[in-house]
PDB file of N, CA and C in Angstrom:
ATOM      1  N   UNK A   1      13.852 -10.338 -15.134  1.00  0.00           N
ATOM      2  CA  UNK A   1      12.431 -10.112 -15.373  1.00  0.00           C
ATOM      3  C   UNK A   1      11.587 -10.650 -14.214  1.00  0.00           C
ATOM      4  N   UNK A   2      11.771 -12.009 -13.604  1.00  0.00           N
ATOM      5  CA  UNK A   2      11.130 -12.352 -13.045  1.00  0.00           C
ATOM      6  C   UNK A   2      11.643 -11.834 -11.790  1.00  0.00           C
ATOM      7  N   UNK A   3      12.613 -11.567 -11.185  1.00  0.00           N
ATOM      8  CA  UNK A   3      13.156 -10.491  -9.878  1.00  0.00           C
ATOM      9  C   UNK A   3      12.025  -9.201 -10.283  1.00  0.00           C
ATOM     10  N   UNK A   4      11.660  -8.701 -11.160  1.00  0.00           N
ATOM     11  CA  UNK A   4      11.059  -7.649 -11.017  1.00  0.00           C
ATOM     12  C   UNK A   4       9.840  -7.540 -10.938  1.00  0.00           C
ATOM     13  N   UNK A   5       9.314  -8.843 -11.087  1.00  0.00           N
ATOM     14  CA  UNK A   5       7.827  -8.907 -10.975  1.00  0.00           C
ATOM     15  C   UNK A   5       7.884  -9.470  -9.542  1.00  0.00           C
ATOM     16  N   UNK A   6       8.259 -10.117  -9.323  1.00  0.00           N
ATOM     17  CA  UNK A   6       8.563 -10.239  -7.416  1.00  0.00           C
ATOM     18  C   UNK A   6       8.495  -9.322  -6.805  1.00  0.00           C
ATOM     19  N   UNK A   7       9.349  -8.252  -6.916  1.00  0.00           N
ATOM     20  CA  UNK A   7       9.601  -7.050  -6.480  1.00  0.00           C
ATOM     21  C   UNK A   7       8.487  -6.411  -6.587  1.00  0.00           C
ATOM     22  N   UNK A   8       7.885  -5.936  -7.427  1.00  0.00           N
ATOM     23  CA  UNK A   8       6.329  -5.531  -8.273  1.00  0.00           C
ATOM     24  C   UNK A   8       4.929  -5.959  -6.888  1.00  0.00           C
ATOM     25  N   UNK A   9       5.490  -7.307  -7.039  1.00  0.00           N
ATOM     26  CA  UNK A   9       4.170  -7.678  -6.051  1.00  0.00           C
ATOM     27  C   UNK A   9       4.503  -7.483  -4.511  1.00  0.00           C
ATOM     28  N   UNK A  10       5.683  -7.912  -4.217  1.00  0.00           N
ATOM     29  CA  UNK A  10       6.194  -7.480  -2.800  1.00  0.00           C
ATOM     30  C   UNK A  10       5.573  -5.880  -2.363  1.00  0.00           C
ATOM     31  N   UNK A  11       6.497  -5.116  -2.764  1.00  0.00           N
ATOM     32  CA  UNK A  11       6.174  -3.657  -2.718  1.00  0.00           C
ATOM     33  C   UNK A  11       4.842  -3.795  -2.647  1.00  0.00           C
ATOM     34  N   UNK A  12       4.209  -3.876  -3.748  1.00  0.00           N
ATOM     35  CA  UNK A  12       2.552  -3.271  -3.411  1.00  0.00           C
ATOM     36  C   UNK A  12       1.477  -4.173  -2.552  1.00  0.00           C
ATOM     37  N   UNK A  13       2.189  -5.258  -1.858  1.00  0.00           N
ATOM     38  CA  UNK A  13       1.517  -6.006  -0.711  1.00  0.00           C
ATOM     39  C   UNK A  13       1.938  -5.251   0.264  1.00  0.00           C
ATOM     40  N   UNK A  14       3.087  -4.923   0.434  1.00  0.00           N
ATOM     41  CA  UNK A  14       3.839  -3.816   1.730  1.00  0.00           C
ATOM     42  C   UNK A  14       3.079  -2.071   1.625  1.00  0.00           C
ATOM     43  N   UNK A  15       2.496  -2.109   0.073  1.00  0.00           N
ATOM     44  CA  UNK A  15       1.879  -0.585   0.274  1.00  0.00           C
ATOM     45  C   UNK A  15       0.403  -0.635   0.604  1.00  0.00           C
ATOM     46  N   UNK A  16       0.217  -2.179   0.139  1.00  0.00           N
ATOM     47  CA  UNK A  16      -1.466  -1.884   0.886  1.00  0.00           C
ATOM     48  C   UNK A  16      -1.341  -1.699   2.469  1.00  0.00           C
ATOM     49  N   UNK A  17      -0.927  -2.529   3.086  1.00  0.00           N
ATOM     50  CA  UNK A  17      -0.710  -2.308   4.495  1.00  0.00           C
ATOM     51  C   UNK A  17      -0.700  -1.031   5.032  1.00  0.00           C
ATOM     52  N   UNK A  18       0.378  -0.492   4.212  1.00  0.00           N
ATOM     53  CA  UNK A  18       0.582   1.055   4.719  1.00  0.00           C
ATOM     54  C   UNK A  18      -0.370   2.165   4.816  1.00  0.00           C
ATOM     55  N   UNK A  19      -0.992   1.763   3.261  1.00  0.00           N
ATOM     56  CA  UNK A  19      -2.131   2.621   2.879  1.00  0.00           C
ATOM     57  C   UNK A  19      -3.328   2.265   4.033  1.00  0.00           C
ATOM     58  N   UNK A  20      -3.914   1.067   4.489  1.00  0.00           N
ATOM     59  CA  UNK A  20      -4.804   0.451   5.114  1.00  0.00           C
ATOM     60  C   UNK A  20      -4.890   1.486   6.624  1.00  0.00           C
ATOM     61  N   UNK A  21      -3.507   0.946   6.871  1.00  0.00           N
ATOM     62  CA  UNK A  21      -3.006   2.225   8.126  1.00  0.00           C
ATOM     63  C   UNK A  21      -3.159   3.719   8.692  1.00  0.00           C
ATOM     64  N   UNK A  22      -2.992   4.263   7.019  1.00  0.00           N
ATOM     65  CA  UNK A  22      -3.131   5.786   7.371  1.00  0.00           C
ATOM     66  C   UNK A  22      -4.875   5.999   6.654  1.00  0.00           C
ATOM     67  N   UNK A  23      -5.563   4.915   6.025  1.00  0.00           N
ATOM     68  CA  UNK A  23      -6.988   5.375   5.819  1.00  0.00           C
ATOM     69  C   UNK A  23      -7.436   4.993   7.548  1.00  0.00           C
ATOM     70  N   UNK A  24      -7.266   3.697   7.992  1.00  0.00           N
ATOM     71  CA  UNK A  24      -7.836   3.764   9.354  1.00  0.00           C
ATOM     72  C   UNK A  24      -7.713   5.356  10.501  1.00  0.00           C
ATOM     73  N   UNK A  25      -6.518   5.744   9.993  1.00  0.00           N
ATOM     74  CA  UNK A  25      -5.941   6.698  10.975  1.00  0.00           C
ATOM     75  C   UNK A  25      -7.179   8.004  10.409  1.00  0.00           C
ATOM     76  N   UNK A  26      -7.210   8.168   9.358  1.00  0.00           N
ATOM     77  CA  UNK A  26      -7.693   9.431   8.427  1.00  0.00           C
ATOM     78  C   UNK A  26      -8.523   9.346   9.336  1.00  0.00           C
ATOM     79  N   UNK A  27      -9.679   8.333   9.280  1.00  0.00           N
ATOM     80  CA  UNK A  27     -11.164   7.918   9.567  1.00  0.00           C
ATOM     81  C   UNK A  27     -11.480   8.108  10.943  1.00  0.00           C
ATOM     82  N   UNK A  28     -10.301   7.269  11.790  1.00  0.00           N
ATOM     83  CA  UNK A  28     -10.707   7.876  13.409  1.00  0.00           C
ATOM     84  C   UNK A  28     -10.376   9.246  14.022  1.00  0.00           C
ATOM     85  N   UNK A  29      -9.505   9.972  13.163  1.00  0.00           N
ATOM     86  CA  UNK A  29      -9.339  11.394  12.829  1.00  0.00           C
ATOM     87  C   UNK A  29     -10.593  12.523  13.027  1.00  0.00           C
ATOM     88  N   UNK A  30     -11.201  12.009  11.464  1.00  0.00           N
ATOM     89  CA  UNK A  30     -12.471  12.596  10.936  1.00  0.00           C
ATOM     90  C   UNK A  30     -13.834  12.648  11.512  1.00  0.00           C
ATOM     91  N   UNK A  31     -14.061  10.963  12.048  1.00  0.00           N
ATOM     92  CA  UNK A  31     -14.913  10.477  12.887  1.00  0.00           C
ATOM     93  C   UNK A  31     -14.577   9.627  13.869  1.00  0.00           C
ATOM     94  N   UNK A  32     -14.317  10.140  15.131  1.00  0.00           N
ATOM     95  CA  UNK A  32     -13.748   9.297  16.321  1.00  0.00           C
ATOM     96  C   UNK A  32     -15.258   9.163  17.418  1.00  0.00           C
ATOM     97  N   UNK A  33     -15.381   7.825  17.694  1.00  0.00           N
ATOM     98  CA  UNK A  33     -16.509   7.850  18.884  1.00  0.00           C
ATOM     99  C   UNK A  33     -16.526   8.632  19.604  1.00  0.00           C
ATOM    100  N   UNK A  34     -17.838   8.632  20.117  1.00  0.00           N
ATOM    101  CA  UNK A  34     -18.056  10.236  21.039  1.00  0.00           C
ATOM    102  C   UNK A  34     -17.700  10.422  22.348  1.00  0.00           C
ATOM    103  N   UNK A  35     -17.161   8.952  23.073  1.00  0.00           N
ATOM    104  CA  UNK A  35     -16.446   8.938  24.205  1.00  0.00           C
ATOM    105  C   UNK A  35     -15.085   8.771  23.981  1.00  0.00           C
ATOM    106  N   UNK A  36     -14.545   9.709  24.304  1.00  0.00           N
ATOM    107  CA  UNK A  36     -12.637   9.845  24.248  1.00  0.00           C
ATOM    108  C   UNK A  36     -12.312  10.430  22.991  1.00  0.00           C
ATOM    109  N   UNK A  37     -13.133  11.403  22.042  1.00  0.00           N
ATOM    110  CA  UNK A  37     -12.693  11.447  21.193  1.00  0.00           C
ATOM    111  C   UNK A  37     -11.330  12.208  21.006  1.00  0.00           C
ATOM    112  N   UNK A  38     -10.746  12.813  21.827  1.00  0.00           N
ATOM    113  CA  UNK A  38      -9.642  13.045  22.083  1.00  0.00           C
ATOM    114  C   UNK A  38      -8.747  12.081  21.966  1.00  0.00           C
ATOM    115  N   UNK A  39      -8.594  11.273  22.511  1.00  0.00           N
ATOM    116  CA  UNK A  39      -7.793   9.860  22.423  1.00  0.00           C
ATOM    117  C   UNK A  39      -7.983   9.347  21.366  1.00  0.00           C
ATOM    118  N   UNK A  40      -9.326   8.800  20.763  1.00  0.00           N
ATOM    119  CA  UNK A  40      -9.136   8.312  19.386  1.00  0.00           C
ATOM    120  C   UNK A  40      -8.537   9.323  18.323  1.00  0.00           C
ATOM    121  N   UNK A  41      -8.623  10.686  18.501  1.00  0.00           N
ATOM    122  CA  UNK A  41      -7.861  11.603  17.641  1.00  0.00           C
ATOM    123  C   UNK A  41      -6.167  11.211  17.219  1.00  0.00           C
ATOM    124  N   UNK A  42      -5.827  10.833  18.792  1.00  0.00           N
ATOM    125  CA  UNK A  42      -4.756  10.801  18.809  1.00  0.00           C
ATOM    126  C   UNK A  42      -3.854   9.581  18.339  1.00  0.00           C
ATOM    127  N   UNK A  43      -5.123   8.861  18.754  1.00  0.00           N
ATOM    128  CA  UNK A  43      -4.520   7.346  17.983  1.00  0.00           C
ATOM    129  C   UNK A  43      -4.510   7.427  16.214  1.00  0.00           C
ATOM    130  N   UNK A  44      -5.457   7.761  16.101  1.00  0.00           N
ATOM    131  CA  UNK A  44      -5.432   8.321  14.518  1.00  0.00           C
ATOM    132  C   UNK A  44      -4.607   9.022  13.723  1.00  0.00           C
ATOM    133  N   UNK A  45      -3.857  10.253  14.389  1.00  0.00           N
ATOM    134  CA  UNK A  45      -2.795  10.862  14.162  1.00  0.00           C
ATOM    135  C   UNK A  45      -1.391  10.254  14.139  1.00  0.00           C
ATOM    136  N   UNK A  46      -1.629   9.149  15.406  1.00  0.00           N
ATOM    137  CA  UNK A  46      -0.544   8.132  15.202  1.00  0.00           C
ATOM    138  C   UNK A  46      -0.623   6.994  14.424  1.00  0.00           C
ATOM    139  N   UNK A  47      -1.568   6.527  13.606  1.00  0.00           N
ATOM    140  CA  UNK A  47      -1.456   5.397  12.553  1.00  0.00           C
ATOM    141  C   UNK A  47      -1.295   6.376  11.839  1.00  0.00           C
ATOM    142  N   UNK A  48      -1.878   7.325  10.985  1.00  0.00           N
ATOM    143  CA  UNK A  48      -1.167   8.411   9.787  1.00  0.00           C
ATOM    144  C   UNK A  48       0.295   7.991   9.994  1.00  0.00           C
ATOM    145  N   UNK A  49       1.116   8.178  11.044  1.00  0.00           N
ATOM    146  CA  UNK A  49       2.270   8.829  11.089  1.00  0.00           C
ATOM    147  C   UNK A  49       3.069   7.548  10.244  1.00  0.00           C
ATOM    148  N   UNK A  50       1.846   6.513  11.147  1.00  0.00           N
ATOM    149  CA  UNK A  50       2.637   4.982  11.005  1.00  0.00           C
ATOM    150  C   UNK A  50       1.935   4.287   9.380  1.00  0.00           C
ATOM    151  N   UNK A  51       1.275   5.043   8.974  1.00  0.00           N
ATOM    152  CA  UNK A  51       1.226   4.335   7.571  1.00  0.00           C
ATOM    153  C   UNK A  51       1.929   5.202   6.763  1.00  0.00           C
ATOM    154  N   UNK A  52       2.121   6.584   6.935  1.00  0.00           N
ATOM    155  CA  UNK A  52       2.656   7.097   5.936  1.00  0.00           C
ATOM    156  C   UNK A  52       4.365   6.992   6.347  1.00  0.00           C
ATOM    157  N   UNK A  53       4.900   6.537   7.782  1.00  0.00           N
ATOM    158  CA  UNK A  53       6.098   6.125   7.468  1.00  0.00           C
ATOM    159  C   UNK A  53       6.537   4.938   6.483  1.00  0.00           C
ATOM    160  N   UNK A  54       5.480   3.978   7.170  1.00  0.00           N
ATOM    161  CA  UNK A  54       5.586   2.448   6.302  1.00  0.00           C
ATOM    162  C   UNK A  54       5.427   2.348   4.528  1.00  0.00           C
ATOM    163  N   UNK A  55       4.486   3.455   4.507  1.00  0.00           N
ATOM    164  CA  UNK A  55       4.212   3.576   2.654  1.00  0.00           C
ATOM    165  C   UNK A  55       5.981   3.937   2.087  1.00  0.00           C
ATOM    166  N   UNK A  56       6.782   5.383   2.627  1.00  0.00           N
ATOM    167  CA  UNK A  56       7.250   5.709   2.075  1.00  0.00           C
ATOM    168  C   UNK A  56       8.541   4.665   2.192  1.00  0.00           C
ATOM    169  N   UNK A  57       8.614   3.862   3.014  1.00  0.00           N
ATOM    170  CA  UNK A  57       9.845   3.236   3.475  1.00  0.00           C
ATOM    171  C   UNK A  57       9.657   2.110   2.117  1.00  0.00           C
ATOM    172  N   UNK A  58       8.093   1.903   1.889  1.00  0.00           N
ATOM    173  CA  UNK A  58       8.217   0.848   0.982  1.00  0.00           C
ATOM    174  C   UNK A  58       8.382   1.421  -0.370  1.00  0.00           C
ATOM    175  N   UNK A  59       7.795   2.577  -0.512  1.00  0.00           N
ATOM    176  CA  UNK A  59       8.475   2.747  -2.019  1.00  0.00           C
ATOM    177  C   UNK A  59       9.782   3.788  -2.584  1.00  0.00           C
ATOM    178  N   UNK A  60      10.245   4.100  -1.539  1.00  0.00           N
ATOM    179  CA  UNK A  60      11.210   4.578  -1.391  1.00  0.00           C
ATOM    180  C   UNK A  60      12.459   3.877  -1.252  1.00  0.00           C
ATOM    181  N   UNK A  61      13.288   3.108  -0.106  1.00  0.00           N
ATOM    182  CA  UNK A  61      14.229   2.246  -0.091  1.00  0.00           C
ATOM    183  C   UNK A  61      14.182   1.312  -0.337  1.00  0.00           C
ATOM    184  N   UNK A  62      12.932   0.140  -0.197  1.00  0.00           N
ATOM    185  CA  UNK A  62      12.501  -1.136   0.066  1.00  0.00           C
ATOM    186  C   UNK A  62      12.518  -1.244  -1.413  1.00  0.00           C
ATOM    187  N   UNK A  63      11.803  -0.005  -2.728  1.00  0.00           N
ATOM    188  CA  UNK A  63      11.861  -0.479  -4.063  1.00  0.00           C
ATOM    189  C   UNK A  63      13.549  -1.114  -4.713  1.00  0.00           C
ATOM    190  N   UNK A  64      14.367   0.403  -3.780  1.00  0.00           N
ATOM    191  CA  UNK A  64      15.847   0.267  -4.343  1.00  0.00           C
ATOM    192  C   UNK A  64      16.828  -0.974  -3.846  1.00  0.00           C
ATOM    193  N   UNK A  65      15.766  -2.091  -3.207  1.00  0.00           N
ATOM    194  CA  UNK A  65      16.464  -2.877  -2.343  1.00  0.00           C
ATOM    195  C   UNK A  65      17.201  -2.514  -1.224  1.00  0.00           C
ATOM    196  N   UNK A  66      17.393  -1.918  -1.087  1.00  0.00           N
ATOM    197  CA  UNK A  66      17.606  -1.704   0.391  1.00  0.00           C
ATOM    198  C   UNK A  66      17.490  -2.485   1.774  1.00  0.00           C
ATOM    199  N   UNK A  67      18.193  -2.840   2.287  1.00  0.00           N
ATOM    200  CA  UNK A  67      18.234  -4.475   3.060  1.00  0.00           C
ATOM    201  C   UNK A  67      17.757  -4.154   4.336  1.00  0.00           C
ATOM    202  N   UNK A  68      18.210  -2.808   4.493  1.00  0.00           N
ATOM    203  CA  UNK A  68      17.820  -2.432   5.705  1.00  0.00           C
ATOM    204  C   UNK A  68      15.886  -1.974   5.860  1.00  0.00           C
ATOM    205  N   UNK A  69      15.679  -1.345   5.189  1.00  0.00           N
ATOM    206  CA  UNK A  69      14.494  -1.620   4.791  1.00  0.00           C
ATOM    207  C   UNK A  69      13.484  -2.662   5.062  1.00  0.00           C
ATOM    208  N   UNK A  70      13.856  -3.818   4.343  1.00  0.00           N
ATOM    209  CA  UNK A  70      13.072  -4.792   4.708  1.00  0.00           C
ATOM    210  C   UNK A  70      13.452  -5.749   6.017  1.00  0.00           C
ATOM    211  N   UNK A  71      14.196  -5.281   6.479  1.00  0.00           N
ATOM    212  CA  UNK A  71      14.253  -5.667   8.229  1.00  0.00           C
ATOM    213  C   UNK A  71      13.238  -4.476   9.133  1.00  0.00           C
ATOM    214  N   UNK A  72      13.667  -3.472   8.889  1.00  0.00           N
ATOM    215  CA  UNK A  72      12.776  -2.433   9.552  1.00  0.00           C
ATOM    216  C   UNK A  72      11.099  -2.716   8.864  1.00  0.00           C
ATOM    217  N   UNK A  73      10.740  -3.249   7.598  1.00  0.00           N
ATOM    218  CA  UNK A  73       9.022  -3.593   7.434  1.00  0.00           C
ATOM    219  C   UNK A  73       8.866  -4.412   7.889  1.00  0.00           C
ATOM    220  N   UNK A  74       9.964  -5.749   8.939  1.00  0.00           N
ATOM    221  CA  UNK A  74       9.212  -6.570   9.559  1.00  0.00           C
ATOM    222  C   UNK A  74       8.263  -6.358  10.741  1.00  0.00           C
ATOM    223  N   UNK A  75       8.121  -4.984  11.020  1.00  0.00           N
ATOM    224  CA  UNK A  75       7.486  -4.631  12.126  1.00  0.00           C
ATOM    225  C   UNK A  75       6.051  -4.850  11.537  1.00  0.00           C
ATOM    226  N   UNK A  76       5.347  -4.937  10.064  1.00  0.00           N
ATOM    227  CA  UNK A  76       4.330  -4.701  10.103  1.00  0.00           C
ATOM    228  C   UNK A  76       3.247  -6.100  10.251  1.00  0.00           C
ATOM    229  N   UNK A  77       3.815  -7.533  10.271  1.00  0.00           N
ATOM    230  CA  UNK A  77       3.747  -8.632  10.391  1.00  0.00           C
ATOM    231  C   UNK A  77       3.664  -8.435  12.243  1.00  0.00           C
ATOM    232  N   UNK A  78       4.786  -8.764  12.879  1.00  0.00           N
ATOM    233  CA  UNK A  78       4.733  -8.060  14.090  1.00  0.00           C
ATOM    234  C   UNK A  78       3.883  -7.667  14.577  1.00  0.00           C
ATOM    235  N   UNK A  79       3.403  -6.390  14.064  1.00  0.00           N
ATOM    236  CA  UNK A  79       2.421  -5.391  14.572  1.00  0.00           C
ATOM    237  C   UNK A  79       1.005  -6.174  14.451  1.00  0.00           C
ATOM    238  N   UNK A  80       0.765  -7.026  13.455  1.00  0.00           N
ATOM    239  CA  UNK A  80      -0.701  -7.193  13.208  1.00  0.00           C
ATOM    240  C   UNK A  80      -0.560  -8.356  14.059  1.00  0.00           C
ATOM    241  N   UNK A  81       0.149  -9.100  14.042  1.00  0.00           N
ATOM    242  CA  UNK A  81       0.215 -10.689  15.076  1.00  0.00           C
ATOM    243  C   UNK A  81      -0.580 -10.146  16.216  1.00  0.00           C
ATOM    244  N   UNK A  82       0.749  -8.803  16.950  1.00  0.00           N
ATOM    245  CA  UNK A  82       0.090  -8.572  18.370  1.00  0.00           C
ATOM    246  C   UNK A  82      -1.228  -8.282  18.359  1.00  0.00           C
ATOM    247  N   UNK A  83      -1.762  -7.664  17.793  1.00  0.00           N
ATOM    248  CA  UNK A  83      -3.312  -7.152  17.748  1.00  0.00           C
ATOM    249  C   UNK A  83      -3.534  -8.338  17.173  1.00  0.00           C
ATOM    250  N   UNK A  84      -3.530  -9.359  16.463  1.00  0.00           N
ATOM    251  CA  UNK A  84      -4.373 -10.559  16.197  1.00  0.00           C
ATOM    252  C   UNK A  84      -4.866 -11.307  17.779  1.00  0.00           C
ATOM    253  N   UNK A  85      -3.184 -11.830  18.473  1.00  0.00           N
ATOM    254  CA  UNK A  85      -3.117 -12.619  19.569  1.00  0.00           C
ATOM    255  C   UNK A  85      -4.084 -11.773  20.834  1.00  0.00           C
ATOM    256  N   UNK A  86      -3.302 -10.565  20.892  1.00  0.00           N
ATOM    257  CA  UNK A  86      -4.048 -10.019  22.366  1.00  0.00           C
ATOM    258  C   UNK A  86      -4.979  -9.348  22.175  1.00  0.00           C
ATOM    259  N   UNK A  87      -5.921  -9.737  20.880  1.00  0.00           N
ATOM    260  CA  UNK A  87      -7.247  -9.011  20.957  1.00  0.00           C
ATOM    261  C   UNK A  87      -7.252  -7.521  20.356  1.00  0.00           C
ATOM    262  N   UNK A  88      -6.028  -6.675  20.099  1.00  0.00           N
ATOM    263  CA  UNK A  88      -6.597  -5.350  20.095  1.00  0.00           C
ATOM    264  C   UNK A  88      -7.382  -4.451  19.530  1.00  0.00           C
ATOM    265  N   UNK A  89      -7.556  -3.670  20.087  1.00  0.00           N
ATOM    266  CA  UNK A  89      -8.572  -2.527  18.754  1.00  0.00           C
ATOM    267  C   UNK A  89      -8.198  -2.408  17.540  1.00  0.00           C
ATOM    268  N   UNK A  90      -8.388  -1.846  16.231  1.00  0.00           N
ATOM    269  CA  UNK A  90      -9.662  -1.946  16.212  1.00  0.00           C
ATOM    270  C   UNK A  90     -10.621  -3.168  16.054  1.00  0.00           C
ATOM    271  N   UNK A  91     -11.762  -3.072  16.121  1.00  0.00           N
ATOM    272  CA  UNK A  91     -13.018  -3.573  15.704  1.00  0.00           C
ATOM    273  C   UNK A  91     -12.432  -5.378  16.376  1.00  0.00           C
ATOM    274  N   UNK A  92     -13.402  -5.920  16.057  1.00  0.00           N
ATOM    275  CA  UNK A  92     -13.742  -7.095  16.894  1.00  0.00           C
ATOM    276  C   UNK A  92     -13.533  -8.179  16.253  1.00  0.00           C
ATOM    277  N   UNK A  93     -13.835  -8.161  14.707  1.00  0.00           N
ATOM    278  CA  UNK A  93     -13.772  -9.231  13.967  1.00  0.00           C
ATOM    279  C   UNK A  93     -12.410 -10.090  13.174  1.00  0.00           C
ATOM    280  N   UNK A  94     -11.291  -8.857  13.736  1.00  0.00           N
ATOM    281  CA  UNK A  94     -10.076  -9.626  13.375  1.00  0.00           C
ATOM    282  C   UNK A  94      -9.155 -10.079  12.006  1.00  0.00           C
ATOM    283  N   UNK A  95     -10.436  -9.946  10.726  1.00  0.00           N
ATOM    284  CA  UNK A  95     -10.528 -10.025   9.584  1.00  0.00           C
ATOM    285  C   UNK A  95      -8.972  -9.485   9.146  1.00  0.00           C
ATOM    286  N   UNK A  96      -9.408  -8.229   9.138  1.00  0.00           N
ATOM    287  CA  UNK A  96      -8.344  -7.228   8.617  1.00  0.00           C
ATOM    288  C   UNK A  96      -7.092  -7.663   9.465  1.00  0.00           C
ATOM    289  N   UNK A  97      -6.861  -8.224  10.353  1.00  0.00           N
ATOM    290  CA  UNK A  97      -5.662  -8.435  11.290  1.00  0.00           C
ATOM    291  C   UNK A  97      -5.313  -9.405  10.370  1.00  0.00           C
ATOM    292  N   UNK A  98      -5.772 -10.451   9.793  1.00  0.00           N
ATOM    293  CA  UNK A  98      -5.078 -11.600   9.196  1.00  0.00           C
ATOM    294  C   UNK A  98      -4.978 -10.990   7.901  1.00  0.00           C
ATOM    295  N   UNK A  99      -5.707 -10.373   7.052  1.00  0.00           N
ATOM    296  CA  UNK A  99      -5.373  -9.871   5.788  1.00  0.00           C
ATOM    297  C   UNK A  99      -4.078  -9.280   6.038  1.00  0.00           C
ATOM    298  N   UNK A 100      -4.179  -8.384   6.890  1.00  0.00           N
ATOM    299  CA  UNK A 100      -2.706  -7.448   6.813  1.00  0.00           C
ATOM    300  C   UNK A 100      -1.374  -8.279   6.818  1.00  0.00           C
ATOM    301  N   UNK A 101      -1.267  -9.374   7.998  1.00  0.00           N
ATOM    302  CA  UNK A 101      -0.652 -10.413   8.473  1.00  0.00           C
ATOM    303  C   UNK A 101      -0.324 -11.068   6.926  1.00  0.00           C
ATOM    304  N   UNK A 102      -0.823 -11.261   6.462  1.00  0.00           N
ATOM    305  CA  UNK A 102      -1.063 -12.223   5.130  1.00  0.00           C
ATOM    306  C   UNK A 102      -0.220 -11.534   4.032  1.00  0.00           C
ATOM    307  N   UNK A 103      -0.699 -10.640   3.703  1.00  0.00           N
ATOM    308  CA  UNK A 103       0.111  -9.246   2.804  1.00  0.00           C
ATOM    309  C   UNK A 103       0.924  -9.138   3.396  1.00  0.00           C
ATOM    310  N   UNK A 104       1.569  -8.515   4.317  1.00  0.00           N
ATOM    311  CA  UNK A 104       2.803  -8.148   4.721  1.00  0.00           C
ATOM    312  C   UNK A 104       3.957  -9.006   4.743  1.00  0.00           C
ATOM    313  N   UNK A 105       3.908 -10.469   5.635  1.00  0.00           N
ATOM    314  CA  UNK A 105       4.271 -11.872   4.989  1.00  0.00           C
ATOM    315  C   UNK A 105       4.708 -11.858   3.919  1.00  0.00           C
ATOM    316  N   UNK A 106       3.779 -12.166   2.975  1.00  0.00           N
ATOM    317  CA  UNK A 106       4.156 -12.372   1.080  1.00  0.00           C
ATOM    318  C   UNK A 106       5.048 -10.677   0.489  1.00  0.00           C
ATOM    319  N   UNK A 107       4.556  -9.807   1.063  1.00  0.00           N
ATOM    320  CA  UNK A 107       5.650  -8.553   0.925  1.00  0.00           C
ATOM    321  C   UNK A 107       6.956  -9.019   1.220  1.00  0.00           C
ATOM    322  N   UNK A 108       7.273  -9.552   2.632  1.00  0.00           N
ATOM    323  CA  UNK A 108       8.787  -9.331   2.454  1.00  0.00           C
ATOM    324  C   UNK A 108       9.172 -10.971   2.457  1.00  0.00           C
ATOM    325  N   UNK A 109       8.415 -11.948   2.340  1.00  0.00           N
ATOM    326  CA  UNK A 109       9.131 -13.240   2.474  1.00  0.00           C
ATOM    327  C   UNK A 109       9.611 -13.510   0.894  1.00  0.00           C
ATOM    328  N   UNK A 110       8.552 -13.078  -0.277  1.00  0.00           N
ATOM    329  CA  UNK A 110       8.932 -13.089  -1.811  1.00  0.00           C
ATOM    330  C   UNK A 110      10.086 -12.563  -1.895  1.00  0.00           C
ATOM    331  N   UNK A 111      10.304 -11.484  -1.747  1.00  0.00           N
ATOM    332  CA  UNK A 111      12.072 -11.111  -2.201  1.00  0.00           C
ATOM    333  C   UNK A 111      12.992 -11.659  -1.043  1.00  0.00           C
ATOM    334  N   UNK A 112      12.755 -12.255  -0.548  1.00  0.00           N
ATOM    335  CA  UNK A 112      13.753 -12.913   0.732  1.00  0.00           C
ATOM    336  C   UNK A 112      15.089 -12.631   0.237  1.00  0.00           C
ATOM    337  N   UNK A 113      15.074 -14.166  -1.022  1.00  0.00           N
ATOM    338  CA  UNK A 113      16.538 -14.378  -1.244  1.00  0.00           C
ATOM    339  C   UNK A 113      17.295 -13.077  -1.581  1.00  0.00           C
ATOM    340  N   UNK A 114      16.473 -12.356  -2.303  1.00  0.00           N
ATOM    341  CA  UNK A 114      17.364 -11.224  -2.883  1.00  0.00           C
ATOM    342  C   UNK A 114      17.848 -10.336  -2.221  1.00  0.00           C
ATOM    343  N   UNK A 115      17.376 -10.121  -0.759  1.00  0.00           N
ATOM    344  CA  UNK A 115      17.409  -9.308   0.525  1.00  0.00           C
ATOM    345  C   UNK A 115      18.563  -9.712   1.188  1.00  0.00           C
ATOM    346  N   UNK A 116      18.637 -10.973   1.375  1.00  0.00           N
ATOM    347  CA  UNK A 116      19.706 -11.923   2.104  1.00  0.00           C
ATOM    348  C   UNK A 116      20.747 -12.661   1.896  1.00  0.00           C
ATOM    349  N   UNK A 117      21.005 -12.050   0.238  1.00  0.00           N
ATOM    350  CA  UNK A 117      22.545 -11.919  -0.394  1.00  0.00           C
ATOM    351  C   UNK A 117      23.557 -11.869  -0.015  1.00  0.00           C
TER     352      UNK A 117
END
């Protein structure tokens, strides 16, 4: 019971992330600044790709335990560090860099043990 409520909260800390990802992507898609909007298109098209890989990885293998899985979602911890440390886009305030950081963390560090059987 209590493995499954772990699991429960893991997963859907690993799906906000994902989700967070492909709404940012939608948005610079839909509405990209008016200088480069070509480029921001493209960056946009590439977080889609990268939240809707990360969503399905999480509720797809990562639900069935799948070990491999949650080695491959450590990229999303990873990913937000670098854009925390070296500044990157988007936006300035960084906020969302530590939320994500934060969620993603408690996503895969809660089921640890059960991962590393």
């Amino acid at each position: 019971m209590q493995s499954t409520a772990v699991m429960r909260i893991s997963w859907l800390c690993l799906a906000v992330v994902g989700v967070g990802i492909l709404g940012f992507g939608l948005v610079v898609i839909v509405a990209p600044p008016a200088s480069d909007a070509q480029l921001y298109r493209a960056d946009g098209l590439a977080s889609v790709g990268l939240g809707l890989f990360g969503l399905l990885l999480t509720v797809v293998p990562f639900r069935r335990r799948e070990r491999w899985a949650w080695w491959v979602l450590w990229f999303y911890p990873i990913l937000w560090l670098a854009h925390l440390v070296f500044a990157l886009p988007p936006g300035t305030d960084h906020v969302h860099q530590v939320v994500f950081i934060v969620l993603s963390l408690v996503g895969l560090l809660l089921p640890a043990r059960e991962f590393l059987r």
